[in-house]
Protein backbone atom coordinates (compact mmCIF):
# COMPACT_ATOMS: atom_id res chain seq x y z
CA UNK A 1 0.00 0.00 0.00
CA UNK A 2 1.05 3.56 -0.26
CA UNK A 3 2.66 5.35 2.79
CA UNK A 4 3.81 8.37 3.00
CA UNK A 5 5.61 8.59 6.61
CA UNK A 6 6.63 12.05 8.00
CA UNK A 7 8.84 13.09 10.59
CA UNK A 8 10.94 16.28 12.31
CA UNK A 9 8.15 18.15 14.23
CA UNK A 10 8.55 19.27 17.55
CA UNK A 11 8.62 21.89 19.75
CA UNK A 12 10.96 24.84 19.64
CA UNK A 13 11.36 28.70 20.50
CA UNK A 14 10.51 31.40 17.56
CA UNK A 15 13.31 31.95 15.00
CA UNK A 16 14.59 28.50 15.66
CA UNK A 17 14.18 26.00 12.97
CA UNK A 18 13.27 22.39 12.09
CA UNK A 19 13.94 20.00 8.86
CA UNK A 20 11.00 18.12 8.12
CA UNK A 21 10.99 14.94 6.52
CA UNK A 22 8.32 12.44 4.05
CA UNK A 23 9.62 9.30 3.17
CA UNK A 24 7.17 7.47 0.49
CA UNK A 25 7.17 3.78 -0.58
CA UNK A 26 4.23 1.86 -2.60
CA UNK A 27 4.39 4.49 -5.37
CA UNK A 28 6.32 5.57 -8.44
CA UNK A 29 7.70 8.37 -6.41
CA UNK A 30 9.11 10.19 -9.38
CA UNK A 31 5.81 10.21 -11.36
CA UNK A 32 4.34 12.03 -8.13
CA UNK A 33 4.24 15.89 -7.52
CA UNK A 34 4.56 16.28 -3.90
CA UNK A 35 3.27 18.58 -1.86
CA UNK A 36 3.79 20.11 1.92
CA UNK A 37 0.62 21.12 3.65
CA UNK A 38 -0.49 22.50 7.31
CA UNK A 39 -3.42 22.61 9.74
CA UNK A 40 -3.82 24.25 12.82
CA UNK A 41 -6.27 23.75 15.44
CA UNK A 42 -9.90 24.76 14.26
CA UNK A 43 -8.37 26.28 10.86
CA UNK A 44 -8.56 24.52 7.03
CA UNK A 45 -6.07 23.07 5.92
CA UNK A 46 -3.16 25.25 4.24
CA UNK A 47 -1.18 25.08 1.39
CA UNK A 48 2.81 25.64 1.99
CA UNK A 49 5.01 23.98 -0.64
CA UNK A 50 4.86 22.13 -4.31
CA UNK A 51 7.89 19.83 -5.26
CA UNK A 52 6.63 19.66 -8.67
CA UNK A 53 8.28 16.47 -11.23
CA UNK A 54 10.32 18.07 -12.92
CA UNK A 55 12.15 19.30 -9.71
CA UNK A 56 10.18 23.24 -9.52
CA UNK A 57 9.44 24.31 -6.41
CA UNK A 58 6.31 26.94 -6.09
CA UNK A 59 5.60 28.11 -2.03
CA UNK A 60 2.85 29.58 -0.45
CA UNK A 61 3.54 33.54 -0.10
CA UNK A 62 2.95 32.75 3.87
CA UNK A 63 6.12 30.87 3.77
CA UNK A 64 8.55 32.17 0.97
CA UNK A 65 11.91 33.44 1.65
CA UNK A 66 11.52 31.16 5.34
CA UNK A 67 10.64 27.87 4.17
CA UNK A 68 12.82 25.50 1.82
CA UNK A 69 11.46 22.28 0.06
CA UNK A 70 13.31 19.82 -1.88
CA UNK A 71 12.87 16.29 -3.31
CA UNK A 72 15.69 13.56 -3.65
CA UNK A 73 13.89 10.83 -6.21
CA UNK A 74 16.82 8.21 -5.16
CA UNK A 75 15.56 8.55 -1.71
CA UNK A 76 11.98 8.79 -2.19
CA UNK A 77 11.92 11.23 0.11
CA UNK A 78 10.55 15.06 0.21
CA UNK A 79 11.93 17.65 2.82
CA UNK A 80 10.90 20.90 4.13
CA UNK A 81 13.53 23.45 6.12
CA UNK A 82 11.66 25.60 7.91
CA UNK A 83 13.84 28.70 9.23
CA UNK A 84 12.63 31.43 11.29
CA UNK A 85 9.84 29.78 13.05
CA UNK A 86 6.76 32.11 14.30
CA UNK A 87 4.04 30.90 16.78
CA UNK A 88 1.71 31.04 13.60
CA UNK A 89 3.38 28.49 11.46
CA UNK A 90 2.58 25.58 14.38
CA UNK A 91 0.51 23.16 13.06
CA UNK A 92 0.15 19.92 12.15
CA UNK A 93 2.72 19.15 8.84
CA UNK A 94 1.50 17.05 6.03
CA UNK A 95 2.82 15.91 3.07
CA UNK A 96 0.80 14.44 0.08
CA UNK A 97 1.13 12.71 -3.22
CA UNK A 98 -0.70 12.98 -6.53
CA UNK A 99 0.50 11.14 -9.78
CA UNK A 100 1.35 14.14 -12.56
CA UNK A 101 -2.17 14.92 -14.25
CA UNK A 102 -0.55 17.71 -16.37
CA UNK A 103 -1.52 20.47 -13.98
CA UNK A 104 0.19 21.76 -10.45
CA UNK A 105 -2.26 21.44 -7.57
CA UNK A 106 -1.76 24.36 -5.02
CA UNK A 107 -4.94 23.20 -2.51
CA UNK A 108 -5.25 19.76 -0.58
CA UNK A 109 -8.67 17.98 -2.32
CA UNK A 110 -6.79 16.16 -5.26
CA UNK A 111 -4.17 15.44 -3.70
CA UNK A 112 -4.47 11.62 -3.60
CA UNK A 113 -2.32 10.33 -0.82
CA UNK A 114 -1.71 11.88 2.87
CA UNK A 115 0.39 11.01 5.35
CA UNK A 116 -0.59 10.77 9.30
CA UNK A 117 1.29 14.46 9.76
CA UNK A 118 3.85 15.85 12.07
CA UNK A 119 3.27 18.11 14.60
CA UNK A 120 5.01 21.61 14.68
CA UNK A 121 4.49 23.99 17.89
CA UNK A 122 6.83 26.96 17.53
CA UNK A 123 6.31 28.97 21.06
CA UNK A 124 6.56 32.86 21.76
């Protein structure tokens, strides 16, 4: 079966940061666009990060300049540095799969795998 497996969250001070991690397995991983989402507590969920096929990288406005995705194919694997940490970027970390339809998908609904999330909490 697909899994997509992440890990990295925790608990840290503002302006720290943390290097989140998505390892996949039971898909052609390299066929896949990727992509990094967030929910907090009583809030939809949010778009943060494409890792598109062909290796493009398009981030949500919230997070440019801070965050930094990449992909490594050989591993399978999808990663998200996330520098200068506010209180507002905790949430709950997702990353999510969807085989290459042609288009980019910037919002969570066709995305067609998830997995269980990683929880951020960035403190004041």
């Amino acid at each position: 079966q697909v899994q997509l497996v992440e890990s990295g969250g925790g608990l840290v001070q503002a302006g720290d940061s943390l290097r989140l991690s998505c390892v996949a397995s039971g898909l052609l991983f390299s066929n896949n666009a990727m992509g990094w989402f967030r929910q907090a507590p009583g809030k939809e969920r949010e778009f943060v990060a494409l890792l598109k096929v062909s290796g493009g990288i398009y981030y949500a406005d919230s997070v440019k300049g801070r965050f930094t995705g990449s992909r490594d194919n050989a591993k399978n694997t999808v990663y998200l540095q996330m520098n200068s940490l506010k209180p507002e970027d905790t949430a709950v970390y997702y990353c999510a799969a969807r085989v290459h339809d042609g288009r980019y998908h910037y919002t969570a609904a066709p995305y067609d795998f998830w997995g269980q999330g990683t929880q951020v909490t960035v403190s004041s």
